[in-house]
Protein backbone atom coordinates (compact mmCIF):
# COMPACT_ATOMS: atom_id res chain seq x y z
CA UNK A 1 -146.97 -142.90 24.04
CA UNK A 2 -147.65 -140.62 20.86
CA UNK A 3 -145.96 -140.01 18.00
CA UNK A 4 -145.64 -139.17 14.50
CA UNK A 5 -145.54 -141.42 11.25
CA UNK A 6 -143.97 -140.18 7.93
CA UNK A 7 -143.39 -142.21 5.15
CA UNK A 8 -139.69 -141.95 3.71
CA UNK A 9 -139.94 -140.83 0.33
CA UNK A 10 -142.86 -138.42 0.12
CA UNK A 11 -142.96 -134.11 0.60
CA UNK A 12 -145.22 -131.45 1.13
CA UNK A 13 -146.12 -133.29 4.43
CA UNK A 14 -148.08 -136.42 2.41
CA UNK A 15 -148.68 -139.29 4.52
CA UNK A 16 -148.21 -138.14 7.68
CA UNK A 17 -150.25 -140.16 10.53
CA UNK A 18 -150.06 -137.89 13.39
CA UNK A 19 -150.75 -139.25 16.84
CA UNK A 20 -150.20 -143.14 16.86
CA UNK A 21 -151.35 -143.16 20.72
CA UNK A 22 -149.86 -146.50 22.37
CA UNK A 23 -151.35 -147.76 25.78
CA UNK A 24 -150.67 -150.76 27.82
CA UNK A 25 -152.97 -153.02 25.28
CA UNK A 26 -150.66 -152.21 22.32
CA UNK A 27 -149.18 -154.78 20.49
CA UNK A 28 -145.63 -153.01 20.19
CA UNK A 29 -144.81 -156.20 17.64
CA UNK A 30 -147.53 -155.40 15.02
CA UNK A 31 -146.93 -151.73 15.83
CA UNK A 32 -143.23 -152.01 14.30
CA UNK A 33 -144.31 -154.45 11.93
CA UNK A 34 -146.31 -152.14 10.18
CA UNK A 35 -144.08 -149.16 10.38
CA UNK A 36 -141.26 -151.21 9.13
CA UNK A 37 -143.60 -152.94 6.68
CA UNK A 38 -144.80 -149.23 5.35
CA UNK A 39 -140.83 -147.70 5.38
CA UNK A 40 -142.36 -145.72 8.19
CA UNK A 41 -140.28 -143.96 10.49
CA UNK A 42 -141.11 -142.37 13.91
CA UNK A 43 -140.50 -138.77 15.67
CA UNK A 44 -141.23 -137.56 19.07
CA UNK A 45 -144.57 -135.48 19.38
CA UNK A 46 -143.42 -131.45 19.84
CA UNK A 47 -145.13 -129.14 22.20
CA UNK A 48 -144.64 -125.90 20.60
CA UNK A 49 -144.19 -122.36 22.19
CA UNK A 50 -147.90 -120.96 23.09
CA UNK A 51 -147.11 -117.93 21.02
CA UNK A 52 -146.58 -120.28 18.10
CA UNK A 53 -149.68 -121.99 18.84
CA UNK A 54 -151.70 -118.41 18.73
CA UNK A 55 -151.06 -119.02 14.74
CA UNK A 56 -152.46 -122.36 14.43
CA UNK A 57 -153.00 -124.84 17.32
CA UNK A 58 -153.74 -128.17 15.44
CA UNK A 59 -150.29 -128.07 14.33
CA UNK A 60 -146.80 -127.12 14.72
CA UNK A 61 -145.95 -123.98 12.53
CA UNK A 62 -142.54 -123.81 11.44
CA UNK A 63 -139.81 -121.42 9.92
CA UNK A 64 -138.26 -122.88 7.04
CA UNK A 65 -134.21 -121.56 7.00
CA UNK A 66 -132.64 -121.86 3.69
CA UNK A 67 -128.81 -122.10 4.51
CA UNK A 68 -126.33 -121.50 1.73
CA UNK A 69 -122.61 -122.85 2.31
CA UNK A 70 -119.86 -121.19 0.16
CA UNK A 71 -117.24 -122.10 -0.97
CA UNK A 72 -114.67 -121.22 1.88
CA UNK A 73 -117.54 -122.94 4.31
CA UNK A 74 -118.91 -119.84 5.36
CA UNK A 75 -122.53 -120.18 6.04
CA UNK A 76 -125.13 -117.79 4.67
CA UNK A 77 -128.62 -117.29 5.38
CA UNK A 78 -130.67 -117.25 2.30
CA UNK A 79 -134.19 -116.57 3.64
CA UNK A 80 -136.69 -117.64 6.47
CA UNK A 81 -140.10 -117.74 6.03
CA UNK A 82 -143.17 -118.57 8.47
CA UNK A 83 -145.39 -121.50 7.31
CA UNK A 84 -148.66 -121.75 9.14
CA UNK A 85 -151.28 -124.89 9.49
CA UNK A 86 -155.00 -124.60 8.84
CA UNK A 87 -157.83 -125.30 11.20
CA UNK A 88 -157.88 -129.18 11.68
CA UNK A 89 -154.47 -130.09 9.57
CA UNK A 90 -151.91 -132.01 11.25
CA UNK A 91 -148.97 -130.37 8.89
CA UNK A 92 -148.09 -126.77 8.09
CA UNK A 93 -146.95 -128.11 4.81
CA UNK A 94 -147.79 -125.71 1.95
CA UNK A 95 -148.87 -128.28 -0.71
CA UNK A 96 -151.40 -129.52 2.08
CA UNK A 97 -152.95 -126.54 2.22
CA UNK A 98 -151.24 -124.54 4.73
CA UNK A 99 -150.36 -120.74 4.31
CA UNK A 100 -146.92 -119.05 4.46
CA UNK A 101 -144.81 -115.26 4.68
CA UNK A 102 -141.73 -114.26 4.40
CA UNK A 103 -139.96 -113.37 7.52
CA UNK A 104 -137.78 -110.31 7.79
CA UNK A 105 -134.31 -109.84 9.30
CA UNK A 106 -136.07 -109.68 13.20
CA UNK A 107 -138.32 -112.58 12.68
CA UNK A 108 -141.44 -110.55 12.24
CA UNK A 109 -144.29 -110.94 9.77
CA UNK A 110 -144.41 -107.56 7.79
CA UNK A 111 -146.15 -109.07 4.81
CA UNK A 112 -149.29 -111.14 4.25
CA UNK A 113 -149.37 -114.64 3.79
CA UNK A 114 -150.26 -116.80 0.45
CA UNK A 115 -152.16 -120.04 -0.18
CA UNK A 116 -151.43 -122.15 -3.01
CA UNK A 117 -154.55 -124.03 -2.62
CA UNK A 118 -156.60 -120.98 -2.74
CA UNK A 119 -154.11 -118.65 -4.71
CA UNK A 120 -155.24 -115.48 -2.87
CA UNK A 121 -152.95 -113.77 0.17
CA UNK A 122 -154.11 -113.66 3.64
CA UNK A 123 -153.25 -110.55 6.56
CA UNK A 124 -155.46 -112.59 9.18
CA UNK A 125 -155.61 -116.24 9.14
CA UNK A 126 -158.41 -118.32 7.35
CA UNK A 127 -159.98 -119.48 10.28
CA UNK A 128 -159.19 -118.34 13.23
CA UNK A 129 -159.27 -114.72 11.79
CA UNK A 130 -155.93 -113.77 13.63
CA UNK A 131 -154.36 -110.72 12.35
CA UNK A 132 -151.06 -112.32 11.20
CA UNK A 133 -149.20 -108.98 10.46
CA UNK A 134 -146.93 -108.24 13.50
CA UNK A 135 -146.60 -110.90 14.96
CA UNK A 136 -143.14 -112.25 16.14
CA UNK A 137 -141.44 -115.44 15.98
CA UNK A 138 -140.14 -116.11 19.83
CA UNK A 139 -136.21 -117.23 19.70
CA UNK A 140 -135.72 -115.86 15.97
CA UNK A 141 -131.99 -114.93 16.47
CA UNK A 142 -131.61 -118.77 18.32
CA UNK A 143 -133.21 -120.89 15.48
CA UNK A 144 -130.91 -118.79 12.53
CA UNK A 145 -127.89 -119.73 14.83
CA UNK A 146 -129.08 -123.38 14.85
CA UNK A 147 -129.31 -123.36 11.14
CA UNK A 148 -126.12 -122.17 10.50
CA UNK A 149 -123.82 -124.95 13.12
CA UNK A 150 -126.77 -127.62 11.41
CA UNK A 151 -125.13 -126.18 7.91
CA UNK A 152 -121.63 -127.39 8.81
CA UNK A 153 -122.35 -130.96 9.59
CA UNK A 154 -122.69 -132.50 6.21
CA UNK A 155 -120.93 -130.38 3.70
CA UNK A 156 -121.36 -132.47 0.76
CA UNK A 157 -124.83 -130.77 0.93
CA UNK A 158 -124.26 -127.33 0.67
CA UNK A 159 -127.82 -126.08 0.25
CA UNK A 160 -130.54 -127.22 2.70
CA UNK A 161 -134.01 -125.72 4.05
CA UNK A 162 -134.45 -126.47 7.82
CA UNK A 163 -137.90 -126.85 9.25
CA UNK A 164 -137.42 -125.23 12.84
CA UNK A 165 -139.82 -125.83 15.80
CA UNK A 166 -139.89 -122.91 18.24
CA UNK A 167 -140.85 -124.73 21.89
CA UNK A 168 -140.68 -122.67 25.00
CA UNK A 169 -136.73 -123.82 25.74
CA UNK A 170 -135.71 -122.38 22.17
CA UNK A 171 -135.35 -123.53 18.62
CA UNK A 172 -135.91 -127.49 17.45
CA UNK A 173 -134.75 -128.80 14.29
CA UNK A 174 -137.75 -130.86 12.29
CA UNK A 175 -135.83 -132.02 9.51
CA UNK A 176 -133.26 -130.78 6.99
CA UNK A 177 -134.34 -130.69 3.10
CA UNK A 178 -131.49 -130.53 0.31
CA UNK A 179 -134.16 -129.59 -2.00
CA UNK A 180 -136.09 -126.93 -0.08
CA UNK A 181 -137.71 -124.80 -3.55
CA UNK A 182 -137.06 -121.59 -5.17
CA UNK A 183 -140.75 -120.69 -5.50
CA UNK A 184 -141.59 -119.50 -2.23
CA UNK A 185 -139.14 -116.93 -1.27
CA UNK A 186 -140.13 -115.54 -4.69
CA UNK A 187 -143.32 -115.34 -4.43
CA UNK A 188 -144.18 -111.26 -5.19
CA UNK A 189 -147.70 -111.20 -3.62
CA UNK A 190 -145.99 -112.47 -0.74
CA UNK A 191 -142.59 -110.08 -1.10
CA UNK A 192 -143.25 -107.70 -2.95
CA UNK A 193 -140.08 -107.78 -4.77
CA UNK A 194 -139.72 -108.31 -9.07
CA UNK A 195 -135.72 -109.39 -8.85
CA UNK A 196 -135.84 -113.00 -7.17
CA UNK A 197 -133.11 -114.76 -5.38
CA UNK A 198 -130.73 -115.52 -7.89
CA UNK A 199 -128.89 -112.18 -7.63
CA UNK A 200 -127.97 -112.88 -4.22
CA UNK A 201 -126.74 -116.27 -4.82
CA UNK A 202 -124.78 -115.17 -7.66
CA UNK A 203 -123.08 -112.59 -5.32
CA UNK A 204 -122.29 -114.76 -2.70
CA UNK A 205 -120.75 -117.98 -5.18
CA UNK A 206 -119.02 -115.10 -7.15
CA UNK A 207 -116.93 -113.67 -4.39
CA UNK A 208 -115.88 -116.65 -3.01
CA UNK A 209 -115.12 -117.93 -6.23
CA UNK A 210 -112.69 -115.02 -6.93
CA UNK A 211 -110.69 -116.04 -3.15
């Protein structure tokens, strides 16, 4: 009965329609009509975890897992960070103005969260003035495990960012992106770090590369 539009060659969470309610007076014809008319497709609404929903209720906040795939089809985890909606949005997306963090190795937030739209960082939330350091991610360990048996199913594409849902059974994949950006991770208001990622790729290729 409700469900989520996205258009199939757009990003940053750009024409989205969120909650296309049907009811008995819905004409289902027109309905597909236009999605297939507008290259439209469809997902299920998600009910997320309520300690999720503490962040931002209006929408789903997800981690996004960066899986690396060597070379011997070991999967490594590159980075996860915590993106977080705004009061009102329907997306967490970053370029539509939500926040995000980088998480660390327990799935905790232990450093504050930047805006792009507003280039400043944030240790309680915008709006609903939530303090944002602290807080875990419910099922951390069960979503990185997800990530890495998602890895292994198309290995032509050996680099992908997962957007995970955390609902009350456990982790939910969103989607998969083979193009998931460099800039966040690398952020240094948001790490706190001056050496970036490509050290640790360059580790992991090299080594595997040498067996």
């Amino acid at each position: 009965k409700r469900f989520f539009c996205k258009p199939s060659d757009s990003c940053s969470g750009k024409g989205i329609y969120k909650n296309i309610d049907l009811n008995e007076q819905s004409d289902l014809k027109e309905v597909y009509s236009y999605l297939k008319e507008n290259h439209l497709f469809v997902e299920d609404s998600i009910l997320q975890h309520p300690q999720m929903s503490l962040l931002n209720q209006s929408s789903i906040n997800t981690l996004r897992v960066t899986t690396l795939l060597d070379n011997n089809d070991e999967v490594h985890i590159m980075y996860a960070l915590q993106r977080i909606g705004i009061d009102g949005m329907s997306v967490d997306n970053v370029g539509s103005g939500g926040i995000y963090t980088v998480l660390s190795q327990e799935g905790k937030i232990d450093h504050p969260c930047w805006s792009d739209k507003t280039i400043s960082t944030y240790t309680k939330h915008p709006t609903s003035k939530m303090e944002l350091i602290g807080f875990e991610v419910p099922y951390f360990k069960q979503a990185l495990e997800l990530c890495k048996k998602a890895a292994k199913v198309e290995k032509h594409i050996r680099y992908v960012g997962w957007d995970i849902a955390i609902t009350e059974k456990g982790p939910l994949i969103v989607e998969g992106n083979p193009l998931p950006g460099y800039d966040m991770p690398q952020n240094y208001f948001v790490t706190g770090k001056d050496n970036g990622l490509k050290p640790a790729f360059e580790q992991i290729l090299h080594e595997n590369n040498e067996h």
